[in-house]
C-alpha atoms as a PDB file:
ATOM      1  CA  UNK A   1       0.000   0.000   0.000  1.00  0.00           C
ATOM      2  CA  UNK A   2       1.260   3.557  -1.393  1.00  0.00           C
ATOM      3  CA  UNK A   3       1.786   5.928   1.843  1.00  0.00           C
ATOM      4  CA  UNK A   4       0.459   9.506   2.032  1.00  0.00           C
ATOM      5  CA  UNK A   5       2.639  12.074   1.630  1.00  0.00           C
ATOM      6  CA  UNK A   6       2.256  15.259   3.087  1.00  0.00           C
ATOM      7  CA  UNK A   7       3.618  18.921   2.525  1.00  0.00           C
ATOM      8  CA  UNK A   8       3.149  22.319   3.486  1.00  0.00           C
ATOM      9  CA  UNK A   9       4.008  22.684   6.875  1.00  0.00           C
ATOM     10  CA  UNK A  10       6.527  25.252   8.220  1.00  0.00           C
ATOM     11  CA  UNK A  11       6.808  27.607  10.857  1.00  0.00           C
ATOM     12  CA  UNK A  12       4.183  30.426  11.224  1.00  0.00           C
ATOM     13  CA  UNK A  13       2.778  33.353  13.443  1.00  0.00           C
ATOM     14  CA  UNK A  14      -0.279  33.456  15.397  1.00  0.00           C
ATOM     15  CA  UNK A  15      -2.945  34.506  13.406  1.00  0.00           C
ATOM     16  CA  UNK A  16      -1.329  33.048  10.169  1.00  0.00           C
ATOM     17  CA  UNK A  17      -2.291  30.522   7.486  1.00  0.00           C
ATOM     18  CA  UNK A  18      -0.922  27.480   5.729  1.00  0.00           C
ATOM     19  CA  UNK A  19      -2.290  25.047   2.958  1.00  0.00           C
ATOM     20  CA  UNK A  20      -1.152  21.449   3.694  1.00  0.00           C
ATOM     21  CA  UNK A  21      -1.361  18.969   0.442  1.00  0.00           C
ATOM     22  CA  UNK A  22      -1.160  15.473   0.807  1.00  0.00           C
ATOM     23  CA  UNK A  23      -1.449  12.936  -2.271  1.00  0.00           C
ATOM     24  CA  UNK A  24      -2.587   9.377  -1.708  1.00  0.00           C
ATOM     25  CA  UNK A  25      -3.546   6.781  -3.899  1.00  0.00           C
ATOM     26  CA  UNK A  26      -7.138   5.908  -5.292  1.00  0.00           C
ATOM     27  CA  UNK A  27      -8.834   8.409  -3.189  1.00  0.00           C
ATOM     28  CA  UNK A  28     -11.531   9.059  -5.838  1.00  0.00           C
ATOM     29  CA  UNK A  29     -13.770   6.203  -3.798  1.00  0.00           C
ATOM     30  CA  UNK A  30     -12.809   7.076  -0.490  1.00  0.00           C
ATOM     31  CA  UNK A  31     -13.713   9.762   2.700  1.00  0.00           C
ATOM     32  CA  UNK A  32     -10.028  11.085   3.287  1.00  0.00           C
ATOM     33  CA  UNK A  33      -9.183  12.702   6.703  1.00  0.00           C
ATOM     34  CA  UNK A  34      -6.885  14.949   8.252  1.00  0.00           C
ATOM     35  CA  UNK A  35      -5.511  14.301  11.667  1.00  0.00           C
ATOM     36  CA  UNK A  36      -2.977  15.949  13.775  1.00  0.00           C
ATOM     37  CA  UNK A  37      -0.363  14.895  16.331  1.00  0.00           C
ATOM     38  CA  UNK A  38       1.002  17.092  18.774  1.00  0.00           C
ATOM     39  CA  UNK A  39       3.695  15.712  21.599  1.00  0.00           C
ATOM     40  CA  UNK A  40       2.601  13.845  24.215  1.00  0.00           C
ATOM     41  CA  UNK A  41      -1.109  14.115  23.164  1.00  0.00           C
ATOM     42  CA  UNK A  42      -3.101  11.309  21.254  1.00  0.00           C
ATOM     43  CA  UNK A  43      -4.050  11.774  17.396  1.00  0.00           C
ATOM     44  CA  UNK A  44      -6.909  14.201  16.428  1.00  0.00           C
ATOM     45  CA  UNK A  45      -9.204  13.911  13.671  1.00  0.00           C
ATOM     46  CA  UNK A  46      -9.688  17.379  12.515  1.00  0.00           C
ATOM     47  CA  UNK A  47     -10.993  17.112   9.692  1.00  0.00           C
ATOM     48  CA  UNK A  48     -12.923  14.812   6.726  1.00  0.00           C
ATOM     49  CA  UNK A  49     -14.244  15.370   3.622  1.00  0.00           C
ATOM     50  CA  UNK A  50     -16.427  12.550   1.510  1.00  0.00           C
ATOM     51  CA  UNK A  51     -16.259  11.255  -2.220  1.00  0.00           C
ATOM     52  CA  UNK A  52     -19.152  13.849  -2.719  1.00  0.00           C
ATOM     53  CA  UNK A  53     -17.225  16.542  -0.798  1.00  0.00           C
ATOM     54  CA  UNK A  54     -19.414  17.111   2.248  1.00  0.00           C
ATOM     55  CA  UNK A  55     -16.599  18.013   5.017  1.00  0.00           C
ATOM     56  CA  UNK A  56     -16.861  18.336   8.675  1.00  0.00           C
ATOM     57  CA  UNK A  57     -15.186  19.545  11.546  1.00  0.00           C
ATOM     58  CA  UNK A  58     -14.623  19.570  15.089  1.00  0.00           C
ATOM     59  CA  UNK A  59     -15.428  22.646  16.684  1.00  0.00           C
ATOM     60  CA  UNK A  60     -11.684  22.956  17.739  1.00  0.00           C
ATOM     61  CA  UNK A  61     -10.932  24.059  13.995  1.00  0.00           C
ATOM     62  CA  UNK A  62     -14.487  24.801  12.674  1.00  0.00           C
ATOM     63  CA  UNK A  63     -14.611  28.051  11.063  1.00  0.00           C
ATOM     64  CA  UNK A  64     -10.671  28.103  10.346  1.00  0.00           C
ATOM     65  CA  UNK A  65      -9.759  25.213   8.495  1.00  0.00           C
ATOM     66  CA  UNK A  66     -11.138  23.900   5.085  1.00  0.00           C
ATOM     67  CA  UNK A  67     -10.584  20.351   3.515  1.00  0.00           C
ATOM     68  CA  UNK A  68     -10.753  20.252  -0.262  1.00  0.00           C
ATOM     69  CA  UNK A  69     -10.010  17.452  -2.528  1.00  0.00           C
ATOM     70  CA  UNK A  70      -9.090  17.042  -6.242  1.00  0.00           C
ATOM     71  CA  UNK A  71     -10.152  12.886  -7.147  1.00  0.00           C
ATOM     72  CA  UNK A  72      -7.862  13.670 -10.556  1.00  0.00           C
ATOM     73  CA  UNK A  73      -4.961  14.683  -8.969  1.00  0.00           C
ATOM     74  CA  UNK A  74      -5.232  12.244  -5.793  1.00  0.00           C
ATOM     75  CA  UNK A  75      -4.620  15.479  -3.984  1.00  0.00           C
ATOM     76  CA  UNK A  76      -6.569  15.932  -0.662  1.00  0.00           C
ATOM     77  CA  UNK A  77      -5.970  20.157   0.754  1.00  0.00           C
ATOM     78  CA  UNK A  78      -6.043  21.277   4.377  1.00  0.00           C
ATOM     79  CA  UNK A  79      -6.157  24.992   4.245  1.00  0.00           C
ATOM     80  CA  UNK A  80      -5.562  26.563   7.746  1.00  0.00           C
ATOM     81  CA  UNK A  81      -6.395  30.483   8.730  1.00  0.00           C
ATOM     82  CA  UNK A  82      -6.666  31.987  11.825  1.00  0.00           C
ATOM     83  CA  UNK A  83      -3.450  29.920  13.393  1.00  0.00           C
ATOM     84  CA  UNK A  84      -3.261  29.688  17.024  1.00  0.00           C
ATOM     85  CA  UNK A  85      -0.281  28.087  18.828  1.00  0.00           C
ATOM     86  CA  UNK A  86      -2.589  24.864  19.978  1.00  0.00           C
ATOM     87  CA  UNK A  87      -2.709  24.329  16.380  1.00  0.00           C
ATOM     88  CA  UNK A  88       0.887  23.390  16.515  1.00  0.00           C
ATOM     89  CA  UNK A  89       1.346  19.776  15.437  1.00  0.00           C
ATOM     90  CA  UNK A  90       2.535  17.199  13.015  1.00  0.00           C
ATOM     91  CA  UNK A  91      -0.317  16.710  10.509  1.00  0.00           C
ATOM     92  CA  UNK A  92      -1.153  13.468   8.500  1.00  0.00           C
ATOM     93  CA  UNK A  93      -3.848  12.518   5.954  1.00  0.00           C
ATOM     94  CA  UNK A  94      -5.225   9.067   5.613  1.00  0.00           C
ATOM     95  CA  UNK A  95      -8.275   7.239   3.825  1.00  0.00           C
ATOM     96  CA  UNK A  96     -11.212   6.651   6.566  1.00  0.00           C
ATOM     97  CA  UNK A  97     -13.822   4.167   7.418  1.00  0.00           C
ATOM     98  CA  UNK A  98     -16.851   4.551   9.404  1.00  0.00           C
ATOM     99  CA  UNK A  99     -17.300   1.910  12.178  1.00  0.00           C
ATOM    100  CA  UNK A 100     -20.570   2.565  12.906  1.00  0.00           C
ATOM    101  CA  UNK A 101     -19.897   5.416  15.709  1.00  0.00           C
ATOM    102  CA  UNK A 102     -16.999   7.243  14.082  1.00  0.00           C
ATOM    103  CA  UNK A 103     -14.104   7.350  11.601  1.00  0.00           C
ATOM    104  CA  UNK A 104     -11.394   5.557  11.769  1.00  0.00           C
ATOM    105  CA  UNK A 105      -7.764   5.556  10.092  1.00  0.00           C
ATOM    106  CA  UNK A 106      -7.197   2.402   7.516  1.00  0.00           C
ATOM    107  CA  UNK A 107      -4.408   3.311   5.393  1.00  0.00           C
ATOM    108  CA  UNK A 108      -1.028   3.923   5.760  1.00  0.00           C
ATOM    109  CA  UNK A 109       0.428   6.743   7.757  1.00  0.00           C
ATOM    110  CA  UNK A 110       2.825   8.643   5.873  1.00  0.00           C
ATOM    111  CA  UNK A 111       5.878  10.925   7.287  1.00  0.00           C
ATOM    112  CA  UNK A 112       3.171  13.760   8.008  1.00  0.00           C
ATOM    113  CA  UNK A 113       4.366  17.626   7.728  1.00  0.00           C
ATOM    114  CA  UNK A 114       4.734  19.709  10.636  1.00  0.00           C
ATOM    115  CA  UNK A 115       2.950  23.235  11.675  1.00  0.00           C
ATOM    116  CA  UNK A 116       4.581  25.281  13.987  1.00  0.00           C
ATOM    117  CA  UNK A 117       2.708  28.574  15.216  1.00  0.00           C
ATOM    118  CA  UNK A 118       4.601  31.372  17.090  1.00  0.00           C
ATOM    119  CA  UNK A 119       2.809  33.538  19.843  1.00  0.00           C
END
């Protein structure tokens, strides 16, 4: 199985933005995900986005970030605004499944990219 690979990331200021890519294979079929990783702290799902493009968020981002995804390209978009230092964290996209209660991770994990956000 072809891992993710993600790219964007960098260092930024508070109140920033960033657009995070991340190609995958065969996503055309498939709800693809964004989740983030910050140290010490379990991964977050922040956000999805179906084959038919109907996204949602937790309220943690909701407002701020925006999942887009391009089924020619195998591209899947996370664009950020509004950056606040709790947004810091090493991001990672990934095909999803729903297990009856919630999604849940079933491809490969890829390198990820890292945001940083300054105070």
């Amino acid at each position: 199985q072809v891992q993710p690979v993600e790219s964007g990331g960098g260092l930024v200021q508070h109140g920033g933005s960033l657009r995070l890519s991340c190609t995958a294979s065969r996503i055309i079929f498939n709800t693809m995900g964004w989740y983030r990783q910050a140290p010490g702290k379990e991964r977050e799902l922040v956000a999805t986005i179906t084959p038919s493009a109907v996204t949602n968020y937790p309220d943690s981002v909701k407002g701020r970030f925006t999942i887009s995804r391009d089924n020619v390209k195998n591209m899947v978009y996370l664009q950020m605004n509004s950056l606040k230092p709790e947004d810091t964290a090493a991001y990672y996209c990934n095909i999803l499944t729903w297990d009856g209660l919630k999604y849940t991770p079933r491809g490969s994990w890829g390198q990820g990219t890292q945001v940083t956000v300054s105070s």
